[in-house]
Protein backbone atom coordinates (compact mmCIF):
# COMPACT_ATOMS: atom_id res chain seq x y z
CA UNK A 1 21.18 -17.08 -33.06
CA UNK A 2 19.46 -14.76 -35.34
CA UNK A 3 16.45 -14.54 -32.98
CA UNK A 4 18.41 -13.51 -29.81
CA UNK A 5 20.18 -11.29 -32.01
CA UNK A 6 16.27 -10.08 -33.21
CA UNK A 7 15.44 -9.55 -29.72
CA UNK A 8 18.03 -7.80 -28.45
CA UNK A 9 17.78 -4.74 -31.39
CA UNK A 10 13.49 -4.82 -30.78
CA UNK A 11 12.55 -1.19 -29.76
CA UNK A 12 9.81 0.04 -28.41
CA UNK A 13 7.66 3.55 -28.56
CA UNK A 14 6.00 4.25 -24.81
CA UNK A 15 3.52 6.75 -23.50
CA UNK A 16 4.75 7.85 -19.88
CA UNK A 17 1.89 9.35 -17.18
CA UNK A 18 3.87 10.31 -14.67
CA UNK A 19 3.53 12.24 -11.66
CA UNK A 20 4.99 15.84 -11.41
CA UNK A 21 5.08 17.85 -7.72
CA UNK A 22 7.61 20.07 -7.82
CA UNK A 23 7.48 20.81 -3.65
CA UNK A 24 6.07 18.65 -1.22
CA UNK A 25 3.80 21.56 -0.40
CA UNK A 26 2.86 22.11 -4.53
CA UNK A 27 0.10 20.56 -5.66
CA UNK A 28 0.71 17.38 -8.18
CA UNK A 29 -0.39 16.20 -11.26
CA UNK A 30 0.20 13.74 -14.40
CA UNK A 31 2.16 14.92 -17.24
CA UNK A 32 2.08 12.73 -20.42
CA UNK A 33 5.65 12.12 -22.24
CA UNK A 34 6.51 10.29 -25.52
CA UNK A 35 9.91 8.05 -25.89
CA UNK A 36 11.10 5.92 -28.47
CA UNK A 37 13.86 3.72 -29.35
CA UNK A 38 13.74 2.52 -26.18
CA UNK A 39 15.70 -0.82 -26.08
CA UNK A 40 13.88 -3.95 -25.21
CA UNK A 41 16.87 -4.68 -22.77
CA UNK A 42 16.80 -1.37 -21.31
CA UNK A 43 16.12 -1.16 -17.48
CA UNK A 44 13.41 0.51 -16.36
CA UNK A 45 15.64 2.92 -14.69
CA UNK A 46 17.41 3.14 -17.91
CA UNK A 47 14.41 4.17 -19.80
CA UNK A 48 13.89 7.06 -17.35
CA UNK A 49 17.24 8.08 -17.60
CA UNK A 50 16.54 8.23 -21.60
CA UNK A 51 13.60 10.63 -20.98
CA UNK A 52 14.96 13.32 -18.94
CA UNK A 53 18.20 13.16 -21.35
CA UNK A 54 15.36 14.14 -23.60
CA UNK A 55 13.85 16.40 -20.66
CA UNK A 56 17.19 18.15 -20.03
CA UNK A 57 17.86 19.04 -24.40
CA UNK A 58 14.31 20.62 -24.22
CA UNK A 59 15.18 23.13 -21.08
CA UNK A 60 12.74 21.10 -19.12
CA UNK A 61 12.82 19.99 -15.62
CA UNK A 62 14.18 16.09 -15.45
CA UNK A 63 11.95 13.54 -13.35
CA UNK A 64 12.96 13.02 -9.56
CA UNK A 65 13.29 9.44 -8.63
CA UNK A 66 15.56 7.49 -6.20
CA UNK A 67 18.05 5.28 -7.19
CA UNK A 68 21.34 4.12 -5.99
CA UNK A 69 22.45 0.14 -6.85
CA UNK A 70 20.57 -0.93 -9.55
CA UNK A 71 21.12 -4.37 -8.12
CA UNK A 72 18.01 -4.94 -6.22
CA UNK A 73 19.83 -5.11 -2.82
CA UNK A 74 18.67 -1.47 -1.45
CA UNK A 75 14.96 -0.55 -2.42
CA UNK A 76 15.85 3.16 -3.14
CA UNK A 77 14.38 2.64 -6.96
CA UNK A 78 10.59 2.76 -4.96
CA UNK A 79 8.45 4.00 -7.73
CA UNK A 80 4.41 3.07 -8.39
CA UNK A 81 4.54 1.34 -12.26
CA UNK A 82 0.88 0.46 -13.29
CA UNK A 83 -0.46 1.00 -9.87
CA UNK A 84 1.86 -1.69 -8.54
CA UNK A 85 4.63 -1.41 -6.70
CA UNK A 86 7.64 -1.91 -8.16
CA UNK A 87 5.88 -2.67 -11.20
CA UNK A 88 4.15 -6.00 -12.75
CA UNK A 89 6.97 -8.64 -11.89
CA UNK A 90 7.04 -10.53 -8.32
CA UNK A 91 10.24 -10.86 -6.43
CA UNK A 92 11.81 -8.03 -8.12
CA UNK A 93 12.76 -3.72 -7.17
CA UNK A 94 11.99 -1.33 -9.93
CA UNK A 95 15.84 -1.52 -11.08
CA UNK A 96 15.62 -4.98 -11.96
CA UNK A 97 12.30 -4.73 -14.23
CA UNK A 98 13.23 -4.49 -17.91
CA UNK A 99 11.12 -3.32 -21.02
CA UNK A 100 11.29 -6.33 -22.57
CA UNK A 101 7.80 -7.09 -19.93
CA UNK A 102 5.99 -4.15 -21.96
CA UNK A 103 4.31 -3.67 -25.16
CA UNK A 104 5.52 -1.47 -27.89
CA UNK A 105 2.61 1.99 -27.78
CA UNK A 106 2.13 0.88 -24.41
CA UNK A 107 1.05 3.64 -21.92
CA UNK A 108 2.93 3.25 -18.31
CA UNK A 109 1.98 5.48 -15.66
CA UNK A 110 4.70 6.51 -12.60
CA UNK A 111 3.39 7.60 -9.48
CA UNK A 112 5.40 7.47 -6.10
CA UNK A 113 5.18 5.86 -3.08
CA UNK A 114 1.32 6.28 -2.05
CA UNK A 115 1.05 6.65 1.73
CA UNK A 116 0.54 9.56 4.67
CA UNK A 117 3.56 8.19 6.28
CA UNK A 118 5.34 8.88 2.77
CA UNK A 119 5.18 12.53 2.18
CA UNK A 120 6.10 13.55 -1.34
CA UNK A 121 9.59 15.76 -1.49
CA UNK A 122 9.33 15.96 -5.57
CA UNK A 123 7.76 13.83 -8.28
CA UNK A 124 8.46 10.08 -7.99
CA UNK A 125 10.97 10.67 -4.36
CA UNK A 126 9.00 10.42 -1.37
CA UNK A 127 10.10 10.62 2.18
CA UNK A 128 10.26 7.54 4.03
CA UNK A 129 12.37 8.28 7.20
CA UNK A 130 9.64 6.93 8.70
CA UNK A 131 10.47 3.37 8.45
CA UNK A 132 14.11 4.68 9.53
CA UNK A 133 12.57 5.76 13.07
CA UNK A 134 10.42 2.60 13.94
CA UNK A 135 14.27 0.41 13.26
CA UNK A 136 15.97 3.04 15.80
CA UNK A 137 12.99 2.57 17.96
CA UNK A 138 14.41 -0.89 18.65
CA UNK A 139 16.14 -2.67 15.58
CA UNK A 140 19.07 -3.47 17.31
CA UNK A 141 20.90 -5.01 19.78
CA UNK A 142 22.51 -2.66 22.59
CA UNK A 143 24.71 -5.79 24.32
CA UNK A 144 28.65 -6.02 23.41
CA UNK A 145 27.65 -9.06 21.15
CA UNK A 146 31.51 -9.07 19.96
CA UNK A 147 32.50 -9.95 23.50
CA UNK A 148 29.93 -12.13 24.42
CA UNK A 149 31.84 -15.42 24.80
CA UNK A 150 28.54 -17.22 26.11
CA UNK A 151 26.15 -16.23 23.26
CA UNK A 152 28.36 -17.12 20.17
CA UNK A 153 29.16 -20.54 21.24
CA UNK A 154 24.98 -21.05 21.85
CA UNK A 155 24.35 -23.47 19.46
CA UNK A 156 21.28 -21.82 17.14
CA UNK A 157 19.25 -25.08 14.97
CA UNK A 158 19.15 -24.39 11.37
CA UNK A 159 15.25 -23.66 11.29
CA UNK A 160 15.92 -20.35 13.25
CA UNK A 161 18.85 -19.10 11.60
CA UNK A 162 17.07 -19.66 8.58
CA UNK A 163 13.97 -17.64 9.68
CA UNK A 164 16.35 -15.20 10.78
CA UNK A 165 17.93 -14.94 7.65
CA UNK A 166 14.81 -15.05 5.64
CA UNK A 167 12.98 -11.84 7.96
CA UNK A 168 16.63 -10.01 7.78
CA UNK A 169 16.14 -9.78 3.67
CA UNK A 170 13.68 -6.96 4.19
CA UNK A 171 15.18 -4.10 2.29
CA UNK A 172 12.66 -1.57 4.08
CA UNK A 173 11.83 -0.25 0.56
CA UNK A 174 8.43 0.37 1.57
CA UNK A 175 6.62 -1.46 -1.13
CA UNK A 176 4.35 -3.34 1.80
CA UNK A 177 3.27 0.32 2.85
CA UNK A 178 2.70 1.38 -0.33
CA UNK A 179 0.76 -1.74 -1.42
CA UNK A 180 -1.60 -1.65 1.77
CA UNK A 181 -5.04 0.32 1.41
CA UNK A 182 -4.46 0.86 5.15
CA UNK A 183 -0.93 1.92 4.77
CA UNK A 184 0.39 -0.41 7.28
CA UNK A 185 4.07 -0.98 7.81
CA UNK A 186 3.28 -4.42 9.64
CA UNK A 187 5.37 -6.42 7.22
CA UNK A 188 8.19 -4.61 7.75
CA UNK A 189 7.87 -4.31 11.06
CA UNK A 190 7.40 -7.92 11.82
CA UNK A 191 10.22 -8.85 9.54
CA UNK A 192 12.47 -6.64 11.75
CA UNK A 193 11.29 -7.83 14.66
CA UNK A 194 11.16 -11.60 14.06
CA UNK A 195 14.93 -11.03 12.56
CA UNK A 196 16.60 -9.85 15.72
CA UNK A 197 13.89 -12.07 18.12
CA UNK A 198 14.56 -15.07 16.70
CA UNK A 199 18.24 -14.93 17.74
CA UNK A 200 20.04 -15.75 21.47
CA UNK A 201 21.19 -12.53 20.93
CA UNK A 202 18.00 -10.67 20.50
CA UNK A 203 15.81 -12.26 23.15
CA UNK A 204 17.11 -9.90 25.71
CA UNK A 205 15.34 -6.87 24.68
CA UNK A 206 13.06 -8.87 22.79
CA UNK A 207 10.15 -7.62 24.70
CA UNK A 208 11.61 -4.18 24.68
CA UNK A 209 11.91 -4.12 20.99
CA UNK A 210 8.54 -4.98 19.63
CA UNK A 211 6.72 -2.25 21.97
CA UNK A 212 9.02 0.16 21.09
CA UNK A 213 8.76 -0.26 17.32
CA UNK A 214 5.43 -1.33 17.66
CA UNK A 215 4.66 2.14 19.10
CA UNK A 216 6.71 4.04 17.21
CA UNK A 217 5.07 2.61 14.35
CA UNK A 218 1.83 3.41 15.49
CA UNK A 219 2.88 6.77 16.32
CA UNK A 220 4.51 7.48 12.65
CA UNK A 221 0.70 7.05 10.98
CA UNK A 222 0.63 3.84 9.81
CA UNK A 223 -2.26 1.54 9.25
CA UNK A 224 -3.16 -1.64 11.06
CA UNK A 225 -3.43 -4.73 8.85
CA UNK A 226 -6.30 -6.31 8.19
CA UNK A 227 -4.74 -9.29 5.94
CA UNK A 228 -5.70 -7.90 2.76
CA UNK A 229 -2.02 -9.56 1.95
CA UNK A 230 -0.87 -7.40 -0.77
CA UNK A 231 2.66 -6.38 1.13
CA UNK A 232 3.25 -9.70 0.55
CA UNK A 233 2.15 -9.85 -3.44
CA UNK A 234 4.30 -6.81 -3.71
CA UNK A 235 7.07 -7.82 -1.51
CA UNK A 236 10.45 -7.94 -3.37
CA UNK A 237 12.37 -10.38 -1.46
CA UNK A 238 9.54 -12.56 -0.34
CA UNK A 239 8.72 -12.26 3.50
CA UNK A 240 5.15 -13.35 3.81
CA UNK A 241 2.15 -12.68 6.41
CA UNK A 242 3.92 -15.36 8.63
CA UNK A 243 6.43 -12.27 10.00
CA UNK A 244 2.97 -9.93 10.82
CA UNK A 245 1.51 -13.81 12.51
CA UNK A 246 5.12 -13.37 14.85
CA UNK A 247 5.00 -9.79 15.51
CA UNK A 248 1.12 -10.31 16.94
CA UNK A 249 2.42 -13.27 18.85
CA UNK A 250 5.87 -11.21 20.54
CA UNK A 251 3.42 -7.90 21.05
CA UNK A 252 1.01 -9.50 23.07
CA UNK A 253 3.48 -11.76 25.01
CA UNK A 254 4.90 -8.25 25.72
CA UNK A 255 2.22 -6.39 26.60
CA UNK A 256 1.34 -9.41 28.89
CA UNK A 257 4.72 -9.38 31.07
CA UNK A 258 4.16 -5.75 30.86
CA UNK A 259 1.15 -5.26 32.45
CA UNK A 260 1.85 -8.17 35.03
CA UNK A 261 5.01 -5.94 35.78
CA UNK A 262 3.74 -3.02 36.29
CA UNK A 263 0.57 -4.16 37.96
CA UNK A 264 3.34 -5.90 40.76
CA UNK A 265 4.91 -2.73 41.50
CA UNK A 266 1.51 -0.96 42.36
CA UNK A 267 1.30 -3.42 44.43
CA UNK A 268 3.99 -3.15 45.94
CA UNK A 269 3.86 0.33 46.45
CA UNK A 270 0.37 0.02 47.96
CA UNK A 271 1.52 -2.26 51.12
């Protein structure tokens, strides 16, 4: 008892790097902070918080960073910690990392989202509408599927709804972009796609769908993957290289019926 109770009043003294860019047009650079008494149960997000309270009773601009449940659930909290996304622990967002996984006179350096897709608006907040525009390219299913009497008494085996589930946990934080050195938004894309493709409901625009984001994603600046895997070391709710493996599969069947299509109606036309 006297241990937890040990533990839970430890404190620790940090060094903060972290990125200041006032504009997304200014030019950037690390500013070194000191904080103390910083709780060993503290969030991460917490222990910001603490510094621009500090920032704020000085007259000084507070630190820009994105935040919004604190639960893990929505990948706003996307922040660089150590050079790794979301920080040192797997399976975990930035607001779910604690100080108790640092070292009192620790330095911990904050940088945000590093990507061309991911333009800077101010400090640690990047812009990643992005990712928004390859999901409206096709992450979704146009059909009435309320009404569709047929499709919701198709009987779906476990093993796919389970895929399905496990692709639909992407929180499209845009730690797999990040993480990348090619910047490629393949694991997000592929969990997207494999999400809504794996479904009855989804297989009739499935073909559709993964050119259309595919494209889009293309068109947005984003990488190609070359199975470095680190989108998947820095993934925060798991999805693995097998989504990327799915997306390659659906894109080529695509582009297969595709060009079979269109190479019919020049045909066609011709006679």
């Amino acid at each position: 008892m006297s241990h937890d109770n040990e533990s839970h009043d430890k404190v620790l003294s940090l060094t903060l790097r972290v990125w200041r860019q006032p504009t997304r047009l200014a030019k950037g650079e690390f500013k070194e902070y000191k904080v103390a008494n910083i709780s060993v149960g503290s969030s991460f997000l917490e222990m910001i918080d603490i510094l621009n309270e500090q920032l704020v009773a000085s007259n000084e601009e507070p630190i820009a960073f994105d935040h919004d449940c604190r639960e893990g659930i929505c990948g706003m909290c996307s922040m660089t910690i150590n050079g790794i996304p979301h920080g040192p622990l797997q399976g975990v967002t930035t607001c779910q990392v604690h100080m108790r996984h640092f070292k009192d006179g620790e330095t911990i350096t904050l940088e945000p989202w590093r990507a061309r897709p991911f333009p800077v608006i101010k400090d640690l907040v990047v812009d990643r509408t992005a990712l928004d525009r390859v999901t409206q390219a096709g992450g979704f299913i146009s059909i009435r599927t309320g009404s569709a009497i047929d499709a919701n008494i198709i009987p779906i085996p476990k093993p796919v709804a389970d895929r399905a589930m496990d692709a639909a946990e992407c929180i499209g934080c845009g730690a797999c972009v990040a993480a990348c050195p090619n910047a490629a938004a393949m694991l997000f894309v592929g969990s997207k796609v494999a999400h809504f493709n794996s479904l009855p409901q989804g297989k009739a625009e499935k073909d559709q769908r993964t050119l259309a984001m595919v494209r889009t994603m293309d068109a947005e600046g984003f990488g190609n993957c070359t199975n470095y895997g680190e989108c998947q070391a820095v993934c925060p709710k798991g999805n693995t290289l097998d989504f990327i493996a799915q997306l390659n599969r659906d894109y080529a069947s695509a582009q297969f019926k595709n060009f079979f299509r269109s190479t019919g109606k020049q045909r066609v036309m011709g006679k």
